[in-house]
PDB file of N, CA and C in Angstrom:
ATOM      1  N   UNK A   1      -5.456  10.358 -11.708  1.00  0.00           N
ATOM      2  CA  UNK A   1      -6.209   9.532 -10.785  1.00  0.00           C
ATOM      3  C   UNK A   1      -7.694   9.755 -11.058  1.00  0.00           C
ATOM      4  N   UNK A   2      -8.768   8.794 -11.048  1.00  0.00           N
ATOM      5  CA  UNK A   2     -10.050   9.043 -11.349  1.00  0.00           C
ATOM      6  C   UNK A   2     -10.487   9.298 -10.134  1.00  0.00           C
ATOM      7  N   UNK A   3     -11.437  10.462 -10.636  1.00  0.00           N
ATOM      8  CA  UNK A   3     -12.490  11.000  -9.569  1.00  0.00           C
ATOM      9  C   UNK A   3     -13.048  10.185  -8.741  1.00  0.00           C
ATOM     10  N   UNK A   4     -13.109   8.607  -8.836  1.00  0.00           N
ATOM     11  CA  UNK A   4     -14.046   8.153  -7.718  1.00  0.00           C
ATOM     12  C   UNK A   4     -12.869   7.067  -6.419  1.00  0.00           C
ATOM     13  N   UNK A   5     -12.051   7.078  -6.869  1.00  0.00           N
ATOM     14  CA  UNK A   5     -10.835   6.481  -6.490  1.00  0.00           C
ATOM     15  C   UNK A   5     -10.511   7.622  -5.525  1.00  0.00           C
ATOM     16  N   UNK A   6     -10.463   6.675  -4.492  1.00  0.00           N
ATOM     17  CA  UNK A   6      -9.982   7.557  -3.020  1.00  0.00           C
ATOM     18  C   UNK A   6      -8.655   7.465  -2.460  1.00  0.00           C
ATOM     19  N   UNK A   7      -8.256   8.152  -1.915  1.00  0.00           N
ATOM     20  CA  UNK A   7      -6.919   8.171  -1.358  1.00  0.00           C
ATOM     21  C   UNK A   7      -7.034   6.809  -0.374  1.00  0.00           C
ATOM     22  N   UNK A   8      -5.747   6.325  -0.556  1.00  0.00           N
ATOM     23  CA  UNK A   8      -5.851   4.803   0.957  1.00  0.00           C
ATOM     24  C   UNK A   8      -4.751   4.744   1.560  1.00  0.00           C
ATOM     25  N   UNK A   9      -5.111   5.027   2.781  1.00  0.00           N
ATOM     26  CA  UNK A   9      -4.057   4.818   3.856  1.00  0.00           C
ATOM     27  C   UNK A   9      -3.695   3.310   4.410  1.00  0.00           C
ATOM     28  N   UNK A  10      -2.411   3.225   4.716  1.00  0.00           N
ATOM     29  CA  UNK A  10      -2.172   2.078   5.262  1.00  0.00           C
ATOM     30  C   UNK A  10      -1.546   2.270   6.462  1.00  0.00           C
ATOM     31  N   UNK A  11      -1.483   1.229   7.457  1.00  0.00           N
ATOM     32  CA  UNK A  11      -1.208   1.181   8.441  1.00  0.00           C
ATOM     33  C   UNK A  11      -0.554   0.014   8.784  1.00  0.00           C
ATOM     34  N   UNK A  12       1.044   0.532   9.392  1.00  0.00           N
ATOM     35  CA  UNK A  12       1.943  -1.008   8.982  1.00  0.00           C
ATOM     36  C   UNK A  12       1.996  -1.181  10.692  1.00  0.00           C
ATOM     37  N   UNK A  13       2.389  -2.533  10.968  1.00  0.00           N
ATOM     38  CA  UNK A  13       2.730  -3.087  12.661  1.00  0.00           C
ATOM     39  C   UNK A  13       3.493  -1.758  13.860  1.00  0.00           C
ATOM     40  N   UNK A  14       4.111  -1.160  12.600  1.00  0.00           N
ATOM     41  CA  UNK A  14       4.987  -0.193  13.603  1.00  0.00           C
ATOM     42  C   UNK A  14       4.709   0.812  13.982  1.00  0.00           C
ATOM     43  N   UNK A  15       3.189   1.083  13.647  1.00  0.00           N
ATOM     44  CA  UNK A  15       2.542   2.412  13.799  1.00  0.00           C
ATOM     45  C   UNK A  15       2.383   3.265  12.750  1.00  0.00           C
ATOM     46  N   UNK A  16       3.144   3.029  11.659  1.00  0.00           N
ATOM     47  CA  UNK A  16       3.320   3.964  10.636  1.00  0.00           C
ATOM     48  C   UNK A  16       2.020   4.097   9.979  1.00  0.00           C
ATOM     49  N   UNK A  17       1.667   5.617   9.961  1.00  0.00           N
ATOM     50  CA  UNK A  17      -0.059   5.363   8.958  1.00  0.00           C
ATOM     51  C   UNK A  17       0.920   6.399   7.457  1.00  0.00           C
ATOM     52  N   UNK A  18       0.393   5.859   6.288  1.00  0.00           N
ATOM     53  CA  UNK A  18       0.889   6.548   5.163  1.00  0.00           C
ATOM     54  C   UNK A  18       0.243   6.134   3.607  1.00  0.00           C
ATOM     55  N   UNK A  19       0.161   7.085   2.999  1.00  0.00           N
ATOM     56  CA  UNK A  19      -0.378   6.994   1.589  1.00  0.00           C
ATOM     57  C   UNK A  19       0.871   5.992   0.851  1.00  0.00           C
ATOM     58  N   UNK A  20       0.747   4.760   0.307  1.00  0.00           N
ATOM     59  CA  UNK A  20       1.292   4.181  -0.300  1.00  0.00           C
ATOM     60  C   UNK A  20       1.860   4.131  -1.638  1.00  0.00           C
ATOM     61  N   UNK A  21       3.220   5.408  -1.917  1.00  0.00           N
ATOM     62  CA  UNK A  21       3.553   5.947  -2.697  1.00  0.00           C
ATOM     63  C   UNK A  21       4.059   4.866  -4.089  1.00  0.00           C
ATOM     64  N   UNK A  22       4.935   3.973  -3.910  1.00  0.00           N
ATOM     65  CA  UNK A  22       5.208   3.394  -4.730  1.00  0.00           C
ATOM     66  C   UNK A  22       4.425   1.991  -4.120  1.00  0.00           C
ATOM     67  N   UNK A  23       3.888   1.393  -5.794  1.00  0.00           N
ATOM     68  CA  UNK A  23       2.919  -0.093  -5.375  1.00  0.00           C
ATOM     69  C   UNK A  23       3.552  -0.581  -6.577  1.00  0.00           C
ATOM     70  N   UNK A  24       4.060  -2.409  -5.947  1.00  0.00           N
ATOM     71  CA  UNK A  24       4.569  -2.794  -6.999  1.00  0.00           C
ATOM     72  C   UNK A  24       3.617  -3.886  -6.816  1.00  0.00           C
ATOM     73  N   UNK A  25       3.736  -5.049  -7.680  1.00  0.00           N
ATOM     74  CA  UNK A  25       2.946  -5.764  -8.500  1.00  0.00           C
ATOM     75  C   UNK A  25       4.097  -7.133  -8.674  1.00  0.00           C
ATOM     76  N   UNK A  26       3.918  -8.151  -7.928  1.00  0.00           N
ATOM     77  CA  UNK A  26       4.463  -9.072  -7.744  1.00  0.00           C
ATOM     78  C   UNK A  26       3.822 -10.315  -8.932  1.00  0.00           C
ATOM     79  N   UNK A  27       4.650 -11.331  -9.086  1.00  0.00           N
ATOM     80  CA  UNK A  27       4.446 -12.401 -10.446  1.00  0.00           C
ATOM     81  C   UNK A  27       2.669 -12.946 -10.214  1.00  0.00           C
ATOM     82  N   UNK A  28       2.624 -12.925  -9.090  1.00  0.00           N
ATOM     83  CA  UNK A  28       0.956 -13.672  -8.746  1.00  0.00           C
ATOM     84  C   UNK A  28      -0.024 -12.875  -8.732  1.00  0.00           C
ATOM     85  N   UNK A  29       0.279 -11.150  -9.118  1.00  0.00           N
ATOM     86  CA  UNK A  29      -0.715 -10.451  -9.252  1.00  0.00           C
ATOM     87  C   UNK A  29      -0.736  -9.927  -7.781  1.00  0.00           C
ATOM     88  N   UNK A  30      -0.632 -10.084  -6.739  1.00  0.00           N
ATOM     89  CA  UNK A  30      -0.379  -9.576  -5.122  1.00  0.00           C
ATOM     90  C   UNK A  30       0.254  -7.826  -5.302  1.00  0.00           C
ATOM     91  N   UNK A  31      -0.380  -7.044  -4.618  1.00  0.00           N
ATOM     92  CA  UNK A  31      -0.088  -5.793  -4.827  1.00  0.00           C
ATOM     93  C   UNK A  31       1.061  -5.139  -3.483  1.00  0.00           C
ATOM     94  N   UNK A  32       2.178  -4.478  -3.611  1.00  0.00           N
ATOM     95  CA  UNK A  32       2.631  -4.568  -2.351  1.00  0.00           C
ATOM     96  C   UNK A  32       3.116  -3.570  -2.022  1.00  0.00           C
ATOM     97  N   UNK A  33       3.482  -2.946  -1.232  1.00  0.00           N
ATOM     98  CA  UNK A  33       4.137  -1.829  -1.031  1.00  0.00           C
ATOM     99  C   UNK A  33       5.282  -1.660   0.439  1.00  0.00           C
ATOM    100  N   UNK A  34       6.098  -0.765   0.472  1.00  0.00           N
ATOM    101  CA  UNK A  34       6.906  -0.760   1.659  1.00  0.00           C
ATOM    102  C   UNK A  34       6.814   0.699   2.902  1.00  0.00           C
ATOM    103  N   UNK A  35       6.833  -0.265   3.847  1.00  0.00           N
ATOM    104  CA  UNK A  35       6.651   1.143   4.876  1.00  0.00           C
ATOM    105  C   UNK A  35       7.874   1.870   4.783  1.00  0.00           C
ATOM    106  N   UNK A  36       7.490   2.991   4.957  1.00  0.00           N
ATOM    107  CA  UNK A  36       8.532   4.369   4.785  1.00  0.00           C
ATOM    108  C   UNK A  36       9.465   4.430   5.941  1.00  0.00           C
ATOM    109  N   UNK A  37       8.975   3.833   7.105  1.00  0.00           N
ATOM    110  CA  UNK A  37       9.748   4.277   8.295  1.00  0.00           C
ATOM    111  C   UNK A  37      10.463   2.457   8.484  1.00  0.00           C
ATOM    112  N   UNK A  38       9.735   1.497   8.619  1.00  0.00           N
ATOM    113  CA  UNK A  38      10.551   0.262   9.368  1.00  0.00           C
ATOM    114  C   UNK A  38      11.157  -0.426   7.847  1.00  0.00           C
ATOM    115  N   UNK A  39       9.982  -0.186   6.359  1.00  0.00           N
ATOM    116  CA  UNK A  39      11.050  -0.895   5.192  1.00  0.00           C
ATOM    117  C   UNK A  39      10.011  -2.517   5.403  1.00  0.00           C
ATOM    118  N   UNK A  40       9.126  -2.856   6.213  1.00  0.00           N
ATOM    119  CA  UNK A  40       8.433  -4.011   5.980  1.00  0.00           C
ATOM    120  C   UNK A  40       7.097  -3.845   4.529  1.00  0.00           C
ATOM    121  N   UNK A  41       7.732  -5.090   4.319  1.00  0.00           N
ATOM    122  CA  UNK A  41       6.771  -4.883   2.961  1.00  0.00           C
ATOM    123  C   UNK A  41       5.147  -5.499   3.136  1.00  0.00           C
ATOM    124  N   UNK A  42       4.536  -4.696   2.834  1.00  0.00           N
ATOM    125  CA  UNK A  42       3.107  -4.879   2.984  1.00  0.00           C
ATOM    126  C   UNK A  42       1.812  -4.836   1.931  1.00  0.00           C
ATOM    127  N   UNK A  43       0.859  -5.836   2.479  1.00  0.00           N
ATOM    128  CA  UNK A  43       0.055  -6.350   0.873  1.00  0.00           C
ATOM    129  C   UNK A  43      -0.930  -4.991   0.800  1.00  0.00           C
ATOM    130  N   UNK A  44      -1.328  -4.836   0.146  1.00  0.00           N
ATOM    131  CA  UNK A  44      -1.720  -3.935  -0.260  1.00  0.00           C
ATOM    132  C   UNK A  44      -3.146  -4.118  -0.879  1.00  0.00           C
ATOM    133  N   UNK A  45      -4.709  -4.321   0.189  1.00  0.00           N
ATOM    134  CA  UNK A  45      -5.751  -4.812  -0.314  1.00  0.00           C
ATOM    135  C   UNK A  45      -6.437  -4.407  -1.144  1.00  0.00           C
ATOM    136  N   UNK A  46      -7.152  -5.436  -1.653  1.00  0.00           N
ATOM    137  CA  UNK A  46      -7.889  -4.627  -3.364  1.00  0.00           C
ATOM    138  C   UNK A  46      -9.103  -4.264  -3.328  1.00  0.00           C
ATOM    139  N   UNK A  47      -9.569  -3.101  -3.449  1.00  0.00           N
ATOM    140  CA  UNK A  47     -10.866  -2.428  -3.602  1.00  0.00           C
ATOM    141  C   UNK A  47     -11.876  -2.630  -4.187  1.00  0.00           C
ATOM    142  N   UNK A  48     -12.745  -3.165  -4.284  1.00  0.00           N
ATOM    143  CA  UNK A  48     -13.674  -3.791  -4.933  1.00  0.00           C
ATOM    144  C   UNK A  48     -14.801  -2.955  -5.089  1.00  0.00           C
TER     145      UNK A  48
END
């Protein structure tokens, strides 16, 4: 991981706050990931 790249938390509808372990990468380029506790899949915003 590069030094200037920060850890990012997400925070899904159900309360769940969590480091977004696996990020997949959908056909349109959309980054996504799944909450650990409810399983809703969530976008995953891009850092600019």
């Amino acid at each position: 991981m590069p030094v200037d790249q920060e850890i990012q938390t997400l925070e899904c509808p159900c309360g769940t706050v969590f480091e977004p372990e696996v990020i997949e990468v959908d056909r349109t380029g959309e980054r996504w990931t799944k909450c650990p506790k409810c399983l809703r899949k969530l976008l995953v915003p891009v850092e600019t």
